[in-house]
PDB file of N, CA and C in Angstrom:
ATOM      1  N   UNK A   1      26.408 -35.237 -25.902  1.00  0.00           N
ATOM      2  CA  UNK A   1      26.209 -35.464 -24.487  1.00  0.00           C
ATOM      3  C   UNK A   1      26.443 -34.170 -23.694  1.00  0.00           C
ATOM      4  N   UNK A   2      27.355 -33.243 -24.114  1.00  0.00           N
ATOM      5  CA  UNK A   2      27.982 -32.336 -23.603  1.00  0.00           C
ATOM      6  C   UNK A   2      26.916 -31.248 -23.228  1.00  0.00           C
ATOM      7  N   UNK A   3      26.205 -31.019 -24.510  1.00  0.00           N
ATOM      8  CA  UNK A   3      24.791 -30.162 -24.655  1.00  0.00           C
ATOM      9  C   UNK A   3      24.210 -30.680 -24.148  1.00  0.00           C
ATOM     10  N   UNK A   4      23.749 -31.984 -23.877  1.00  0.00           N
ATOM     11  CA  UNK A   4      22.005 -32.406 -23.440  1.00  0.00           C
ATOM     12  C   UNK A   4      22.467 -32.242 -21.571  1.00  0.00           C
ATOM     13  N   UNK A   5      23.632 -32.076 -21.262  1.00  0.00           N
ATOM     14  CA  UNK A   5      24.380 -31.747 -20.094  1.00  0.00           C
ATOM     15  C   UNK A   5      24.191 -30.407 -19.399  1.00  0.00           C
ATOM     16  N   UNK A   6      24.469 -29.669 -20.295  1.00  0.00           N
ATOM     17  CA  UNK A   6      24.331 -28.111 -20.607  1.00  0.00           C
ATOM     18  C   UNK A   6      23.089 -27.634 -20.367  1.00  0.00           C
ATOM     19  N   UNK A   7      22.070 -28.035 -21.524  1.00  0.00           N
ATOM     20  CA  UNK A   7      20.442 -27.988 -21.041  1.00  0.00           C
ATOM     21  C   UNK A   7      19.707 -27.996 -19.714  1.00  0.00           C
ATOM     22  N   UNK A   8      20.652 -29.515 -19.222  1.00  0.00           N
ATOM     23  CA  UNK A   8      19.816 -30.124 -18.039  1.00  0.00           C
ATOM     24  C   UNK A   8      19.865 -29.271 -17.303  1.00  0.00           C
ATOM     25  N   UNK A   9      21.211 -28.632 -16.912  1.00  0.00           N
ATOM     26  CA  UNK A   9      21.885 -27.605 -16.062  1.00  0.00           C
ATOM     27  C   UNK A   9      20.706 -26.587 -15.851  1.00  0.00           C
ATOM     28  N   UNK A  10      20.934 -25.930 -17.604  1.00  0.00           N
ATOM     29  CA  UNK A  10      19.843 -24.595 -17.437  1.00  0.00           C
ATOM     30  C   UNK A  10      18.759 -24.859 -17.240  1.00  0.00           C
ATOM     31  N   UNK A  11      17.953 -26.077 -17.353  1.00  0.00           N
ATOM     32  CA  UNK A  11      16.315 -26.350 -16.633  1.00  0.00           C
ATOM     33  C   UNK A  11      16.774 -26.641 -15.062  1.00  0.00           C
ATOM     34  N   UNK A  12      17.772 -26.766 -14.634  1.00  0.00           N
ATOM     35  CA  UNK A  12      17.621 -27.142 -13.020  1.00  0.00           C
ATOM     36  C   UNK A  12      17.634 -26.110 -12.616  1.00  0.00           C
ATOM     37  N   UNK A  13      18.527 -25.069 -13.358  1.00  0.00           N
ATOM     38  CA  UNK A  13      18.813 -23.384 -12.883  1.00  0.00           C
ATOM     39  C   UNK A  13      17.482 -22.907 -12.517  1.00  0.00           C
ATOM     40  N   UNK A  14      17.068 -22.917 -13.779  1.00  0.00           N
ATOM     41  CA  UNK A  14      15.504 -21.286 -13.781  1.00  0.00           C
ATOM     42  C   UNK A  14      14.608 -22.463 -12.901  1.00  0.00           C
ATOM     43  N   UNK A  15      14.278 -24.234 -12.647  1.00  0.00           N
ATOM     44  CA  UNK A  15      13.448 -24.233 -11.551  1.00  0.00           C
ATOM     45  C   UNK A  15      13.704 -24.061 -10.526  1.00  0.00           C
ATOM     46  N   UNK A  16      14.797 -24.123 -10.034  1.00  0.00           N
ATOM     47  CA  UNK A  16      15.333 -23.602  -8.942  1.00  0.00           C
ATOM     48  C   UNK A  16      15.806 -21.919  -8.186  1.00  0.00           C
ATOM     49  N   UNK A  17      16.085 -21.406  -9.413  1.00  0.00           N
ATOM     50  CA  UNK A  17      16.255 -20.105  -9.136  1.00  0.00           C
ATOM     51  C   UNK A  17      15.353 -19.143  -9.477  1.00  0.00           C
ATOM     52  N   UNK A  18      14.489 -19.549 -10.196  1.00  0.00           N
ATOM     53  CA  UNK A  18      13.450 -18.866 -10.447  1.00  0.00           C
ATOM     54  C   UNK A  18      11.971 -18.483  -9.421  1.00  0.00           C
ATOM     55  N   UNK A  19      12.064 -19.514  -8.973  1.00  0.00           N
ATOM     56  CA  UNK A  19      11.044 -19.137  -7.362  1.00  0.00           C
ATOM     57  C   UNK A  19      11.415 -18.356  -6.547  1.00  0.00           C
ATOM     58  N   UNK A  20      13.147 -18.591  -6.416  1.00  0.00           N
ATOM     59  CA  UNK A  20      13.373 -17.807  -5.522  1.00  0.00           C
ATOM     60  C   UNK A  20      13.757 -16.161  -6.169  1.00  0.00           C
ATOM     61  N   UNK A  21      13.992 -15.610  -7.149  1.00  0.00           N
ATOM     62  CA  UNK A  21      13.783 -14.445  -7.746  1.00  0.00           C
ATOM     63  C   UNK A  21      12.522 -13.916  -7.353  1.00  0.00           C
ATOM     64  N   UNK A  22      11.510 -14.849  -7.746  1.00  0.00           N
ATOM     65  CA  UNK A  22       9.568 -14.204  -7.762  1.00  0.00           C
ATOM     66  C   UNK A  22       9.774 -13.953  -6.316  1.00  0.00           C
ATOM     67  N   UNK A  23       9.865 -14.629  -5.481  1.00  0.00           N
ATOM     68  CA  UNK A  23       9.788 -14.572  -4.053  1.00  0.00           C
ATOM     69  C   UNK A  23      10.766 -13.556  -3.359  1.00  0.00           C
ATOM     70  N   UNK A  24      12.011 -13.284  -3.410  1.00  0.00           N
ATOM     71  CA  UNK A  24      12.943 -11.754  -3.622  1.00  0.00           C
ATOM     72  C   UNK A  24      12.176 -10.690  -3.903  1.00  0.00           C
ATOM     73  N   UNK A  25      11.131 -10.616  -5.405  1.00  0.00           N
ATOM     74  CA  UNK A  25      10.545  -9.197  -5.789  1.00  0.00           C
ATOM     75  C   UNK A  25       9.039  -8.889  -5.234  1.00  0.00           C
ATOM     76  N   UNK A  26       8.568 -10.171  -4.969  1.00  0.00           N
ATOM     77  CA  UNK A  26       6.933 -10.314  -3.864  1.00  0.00           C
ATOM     78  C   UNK A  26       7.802  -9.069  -2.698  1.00  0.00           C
ATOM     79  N   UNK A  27       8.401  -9.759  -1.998  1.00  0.00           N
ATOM     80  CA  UNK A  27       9.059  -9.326  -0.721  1.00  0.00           C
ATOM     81  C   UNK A  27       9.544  -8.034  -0.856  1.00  0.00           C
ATOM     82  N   UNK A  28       9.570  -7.293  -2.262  1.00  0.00           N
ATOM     83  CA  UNK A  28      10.507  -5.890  -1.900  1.00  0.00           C
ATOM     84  C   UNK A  28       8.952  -5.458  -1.977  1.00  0.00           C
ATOM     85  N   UNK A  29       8.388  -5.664  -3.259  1.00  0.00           N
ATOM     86  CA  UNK A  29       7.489  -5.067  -3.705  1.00  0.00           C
ATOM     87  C   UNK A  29       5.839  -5.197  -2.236  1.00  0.00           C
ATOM     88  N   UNK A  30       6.118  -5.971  -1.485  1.00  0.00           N
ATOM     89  CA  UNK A  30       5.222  -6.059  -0.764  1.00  0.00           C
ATOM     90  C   UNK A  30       5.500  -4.814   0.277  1.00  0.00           C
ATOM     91  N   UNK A  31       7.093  -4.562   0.140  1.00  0.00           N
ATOM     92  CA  UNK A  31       7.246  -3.563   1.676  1.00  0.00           C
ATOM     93  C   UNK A  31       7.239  -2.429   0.865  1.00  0.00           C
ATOM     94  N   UNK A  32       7.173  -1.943  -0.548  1.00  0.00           N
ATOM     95  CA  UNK A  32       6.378  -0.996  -0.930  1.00  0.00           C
ATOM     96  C   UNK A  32       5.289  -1.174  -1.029  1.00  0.00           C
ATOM     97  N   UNK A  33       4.733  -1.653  -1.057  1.00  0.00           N
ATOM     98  CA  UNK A  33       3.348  -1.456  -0.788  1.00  0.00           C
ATOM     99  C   UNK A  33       2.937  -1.053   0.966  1.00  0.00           C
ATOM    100  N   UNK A  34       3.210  -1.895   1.493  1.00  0.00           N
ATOM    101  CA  UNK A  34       3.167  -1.490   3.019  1.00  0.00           C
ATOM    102  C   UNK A  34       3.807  -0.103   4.024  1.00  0.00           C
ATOM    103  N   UNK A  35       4.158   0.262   2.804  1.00  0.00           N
ATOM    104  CA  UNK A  35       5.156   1.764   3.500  1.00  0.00           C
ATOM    105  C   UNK A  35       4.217   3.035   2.360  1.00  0.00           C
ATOM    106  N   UNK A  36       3.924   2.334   1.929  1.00  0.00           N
ATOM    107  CA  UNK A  36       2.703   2.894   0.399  1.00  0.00           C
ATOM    108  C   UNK A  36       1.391   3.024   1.614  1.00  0.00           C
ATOM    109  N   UNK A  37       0.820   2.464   1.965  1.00  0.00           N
ATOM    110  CA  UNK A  37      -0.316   2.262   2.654  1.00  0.00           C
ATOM    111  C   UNK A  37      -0.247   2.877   4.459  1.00  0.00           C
ATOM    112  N   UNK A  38       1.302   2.611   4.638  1.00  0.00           N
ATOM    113  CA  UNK A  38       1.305   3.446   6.041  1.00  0.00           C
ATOM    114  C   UNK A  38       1.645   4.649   6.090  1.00  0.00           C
ATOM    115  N   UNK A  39       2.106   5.493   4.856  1.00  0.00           N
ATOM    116  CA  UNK A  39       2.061   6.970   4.321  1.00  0.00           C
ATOM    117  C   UNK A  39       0.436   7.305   4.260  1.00  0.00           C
ATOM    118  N   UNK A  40      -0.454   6.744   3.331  1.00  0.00           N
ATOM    119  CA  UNK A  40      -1.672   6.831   3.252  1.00  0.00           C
ATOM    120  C   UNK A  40      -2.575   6.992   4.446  1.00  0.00           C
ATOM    121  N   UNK A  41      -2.163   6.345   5.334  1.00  0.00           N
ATOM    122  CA  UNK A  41      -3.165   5.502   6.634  1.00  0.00           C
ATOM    123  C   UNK A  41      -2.579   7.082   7.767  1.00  0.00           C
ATOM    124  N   UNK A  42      -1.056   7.829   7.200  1.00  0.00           N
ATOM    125  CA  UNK A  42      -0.429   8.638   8.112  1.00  0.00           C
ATOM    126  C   UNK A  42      -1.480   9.822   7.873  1.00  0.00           C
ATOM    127  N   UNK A  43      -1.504   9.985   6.386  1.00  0.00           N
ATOM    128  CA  UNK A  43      -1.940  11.260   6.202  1.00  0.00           C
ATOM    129  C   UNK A  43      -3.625  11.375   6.339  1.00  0.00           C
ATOM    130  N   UNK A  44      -4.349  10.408   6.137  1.00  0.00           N
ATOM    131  CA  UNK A  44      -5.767  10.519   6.547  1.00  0.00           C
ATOM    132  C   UNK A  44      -5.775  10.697   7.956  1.00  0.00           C
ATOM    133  N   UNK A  45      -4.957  10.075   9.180  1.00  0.00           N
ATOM    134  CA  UNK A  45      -5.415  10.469  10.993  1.00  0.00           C
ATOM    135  C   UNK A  45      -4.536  11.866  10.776  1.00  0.00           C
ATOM    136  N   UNK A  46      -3.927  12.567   9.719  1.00  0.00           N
ATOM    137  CA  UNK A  46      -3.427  14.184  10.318  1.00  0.00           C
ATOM    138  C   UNK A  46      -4.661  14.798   9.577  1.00  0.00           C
ATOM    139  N   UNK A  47      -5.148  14.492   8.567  1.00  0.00           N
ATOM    140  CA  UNK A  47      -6.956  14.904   7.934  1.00  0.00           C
ATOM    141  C   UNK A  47      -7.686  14.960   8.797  1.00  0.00           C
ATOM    142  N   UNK A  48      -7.641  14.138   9.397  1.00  0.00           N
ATOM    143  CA  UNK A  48      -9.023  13.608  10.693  1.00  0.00           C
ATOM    144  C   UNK A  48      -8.351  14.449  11.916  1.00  0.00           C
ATOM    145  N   UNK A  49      -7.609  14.850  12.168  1.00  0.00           N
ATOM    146  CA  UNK A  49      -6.706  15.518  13.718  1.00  0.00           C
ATOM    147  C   UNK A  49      -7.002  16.920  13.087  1.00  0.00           C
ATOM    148  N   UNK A  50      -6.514  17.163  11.904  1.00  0.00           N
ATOM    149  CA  UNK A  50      -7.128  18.708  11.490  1.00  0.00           C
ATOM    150  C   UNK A  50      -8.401  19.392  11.487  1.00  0.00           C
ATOM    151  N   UNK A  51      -9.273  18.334  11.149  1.00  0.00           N
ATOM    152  CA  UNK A  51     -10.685  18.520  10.571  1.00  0.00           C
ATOM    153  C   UNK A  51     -11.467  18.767  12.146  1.00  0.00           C
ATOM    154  N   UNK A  52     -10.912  17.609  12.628  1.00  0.00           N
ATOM    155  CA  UNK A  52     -11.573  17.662  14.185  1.00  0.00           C
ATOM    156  C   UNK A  52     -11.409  19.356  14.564  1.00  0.00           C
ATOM    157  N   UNK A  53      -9.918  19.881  14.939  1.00  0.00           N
ATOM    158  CA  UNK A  53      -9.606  20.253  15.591  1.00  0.00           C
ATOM    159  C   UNK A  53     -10.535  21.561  15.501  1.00  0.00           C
ATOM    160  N   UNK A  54     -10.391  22.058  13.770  1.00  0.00           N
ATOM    161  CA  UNK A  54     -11.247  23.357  13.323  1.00  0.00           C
ATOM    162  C   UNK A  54     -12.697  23.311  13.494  1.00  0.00           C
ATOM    163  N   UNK A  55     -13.500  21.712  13.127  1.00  0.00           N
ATOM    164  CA  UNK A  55     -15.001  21.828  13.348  1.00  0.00           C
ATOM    165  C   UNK A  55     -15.337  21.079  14.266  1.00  0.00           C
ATOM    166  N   UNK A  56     -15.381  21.467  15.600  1.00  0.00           N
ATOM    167  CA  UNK A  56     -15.768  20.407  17.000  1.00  0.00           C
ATOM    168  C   UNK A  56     -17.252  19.482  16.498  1.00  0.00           C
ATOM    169  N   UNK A  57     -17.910  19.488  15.192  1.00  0.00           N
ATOM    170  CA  UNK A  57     -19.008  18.677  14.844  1.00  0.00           C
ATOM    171  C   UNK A  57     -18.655  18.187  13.573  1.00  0.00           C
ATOM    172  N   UNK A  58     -17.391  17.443  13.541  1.00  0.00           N
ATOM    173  CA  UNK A  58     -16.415  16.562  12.302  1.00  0.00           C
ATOM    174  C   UNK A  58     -16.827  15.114  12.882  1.00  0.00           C
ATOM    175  N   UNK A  59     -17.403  14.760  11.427  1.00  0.00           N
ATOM    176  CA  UNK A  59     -17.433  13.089  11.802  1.00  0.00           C
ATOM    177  C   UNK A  59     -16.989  12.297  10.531  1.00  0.00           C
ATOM    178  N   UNK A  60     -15.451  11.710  11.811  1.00  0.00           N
ATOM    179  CA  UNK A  60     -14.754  11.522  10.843  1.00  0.00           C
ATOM    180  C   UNK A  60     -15.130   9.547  10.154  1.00  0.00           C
ATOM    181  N   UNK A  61     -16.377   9.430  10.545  1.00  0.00           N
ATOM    182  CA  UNK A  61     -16.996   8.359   9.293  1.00  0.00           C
ATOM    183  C   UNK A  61     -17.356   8.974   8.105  1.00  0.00           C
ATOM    184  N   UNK A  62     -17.488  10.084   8.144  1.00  0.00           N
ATOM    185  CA  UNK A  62     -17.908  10.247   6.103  1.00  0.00           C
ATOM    186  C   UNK A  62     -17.216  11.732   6.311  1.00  0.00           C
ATOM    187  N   UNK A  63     -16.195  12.069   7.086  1.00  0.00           N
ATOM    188  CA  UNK A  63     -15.083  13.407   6.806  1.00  0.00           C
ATOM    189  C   UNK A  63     -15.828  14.385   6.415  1.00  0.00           C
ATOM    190  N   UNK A  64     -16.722  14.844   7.248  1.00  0.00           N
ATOM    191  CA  UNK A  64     -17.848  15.670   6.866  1.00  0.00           C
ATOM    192  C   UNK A  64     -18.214  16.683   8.146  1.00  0.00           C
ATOM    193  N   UNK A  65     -18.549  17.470   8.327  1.00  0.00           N
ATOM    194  CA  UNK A  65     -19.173  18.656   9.231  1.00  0.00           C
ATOM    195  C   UNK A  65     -19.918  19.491   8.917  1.00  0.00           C
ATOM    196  N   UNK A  66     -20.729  19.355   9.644  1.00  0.00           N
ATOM    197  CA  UNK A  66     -21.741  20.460   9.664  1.00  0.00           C
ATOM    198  C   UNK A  66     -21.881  21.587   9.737  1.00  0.00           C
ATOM    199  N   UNK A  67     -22.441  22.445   8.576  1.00  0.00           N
ATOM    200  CA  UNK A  67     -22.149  23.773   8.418  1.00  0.00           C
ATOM    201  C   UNK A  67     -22.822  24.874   8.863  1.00  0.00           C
ATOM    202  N   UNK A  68     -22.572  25.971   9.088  1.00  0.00           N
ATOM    203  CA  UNK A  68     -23.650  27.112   9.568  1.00  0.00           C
ATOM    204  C   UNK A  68     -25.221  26.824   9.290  1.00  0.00           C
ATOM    205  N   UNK A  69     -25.059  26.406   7.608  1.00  0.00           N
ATOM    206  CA  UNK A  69     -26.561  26.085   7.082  1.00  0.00           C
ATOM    207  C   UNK A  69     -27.022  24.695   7.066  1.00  0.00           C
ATOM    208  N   UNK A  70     -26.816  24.168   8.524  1.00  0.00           N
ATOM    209  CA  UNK A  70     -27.085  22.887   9.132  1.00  0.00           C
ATOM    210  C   UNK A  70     -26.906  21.691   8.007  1.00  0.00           C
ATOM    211  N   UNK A  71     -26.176  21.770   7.082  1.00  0.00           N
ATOM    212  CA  UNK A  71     -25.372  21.007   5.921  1.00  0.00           C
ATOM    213  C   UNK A  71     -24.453  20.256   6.102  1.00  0.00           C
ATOM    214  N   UNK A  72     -24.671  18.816   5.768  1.00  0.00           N
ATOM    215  CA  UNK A  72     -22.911  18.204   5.763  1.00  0.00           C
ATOM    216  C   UNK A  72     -22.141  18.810   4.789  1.00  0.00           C
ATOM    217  N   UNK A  73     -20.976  19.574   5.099  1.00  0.00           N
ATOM    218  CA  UNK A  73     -19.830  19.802   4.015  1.00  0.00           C
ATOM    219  C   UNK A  73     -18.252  18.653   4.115  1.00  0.00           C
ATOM    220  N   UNK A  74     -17.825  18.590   3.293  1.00  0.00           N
ATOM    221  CA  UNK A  74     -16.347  17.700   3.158  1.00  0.00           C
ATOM    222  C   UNK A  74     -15.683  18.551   3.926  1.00  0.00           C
ATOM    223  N   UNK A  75     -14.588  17.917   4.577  1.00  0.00           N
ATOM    224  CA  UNK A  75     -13.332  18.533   5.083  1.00  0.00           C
ATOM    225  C   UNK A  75     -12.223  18.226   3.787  1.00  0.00           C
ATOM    226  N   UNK A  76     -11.791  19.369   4.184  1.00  0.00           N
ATOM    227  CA  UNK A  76     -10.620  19.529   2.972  1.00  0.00           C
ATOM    228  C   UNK A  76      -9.325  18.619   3.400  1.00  0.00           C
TER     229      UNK A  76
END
């Protein structure tokens, strides 16, 4: 009885505590991601603020400007 006691315990544990673990590491792992993506999102508008600034004919839909030899080139 003592064991089938014991058992019950540890199946009430992991359904119960186990959602809330997944749901703990969603939640860290989501605000890395979101601090992942607002580093990303930082450094493309200082790309686009640079690119502008050097080629007044930067368009920053395809990060591209037009070159002496009337060429789209990439901004670096």
């Amino acid at each position: 009885m003592r064991h089938m006691l014991a058992a019950a315990g540890a199946i009430l544990t992991l359904v119960f505590l186990l959602p809330l673990q997944e749901s703990a590491a969603r939640s860290f792992f989501s605000g890395v991601n979101s601090s992942s993506m607002e580093r990303v999102q930082r450094e493309r508008q200082e790309r686009i603020a640079t690119c502008a600034r050097l080629h007044p004919n930067f368009d920053s839909g395809t990060m591209t400007y037009t070159g002496k030899d009337g060429r789209p080139h990439p901004c670096p």
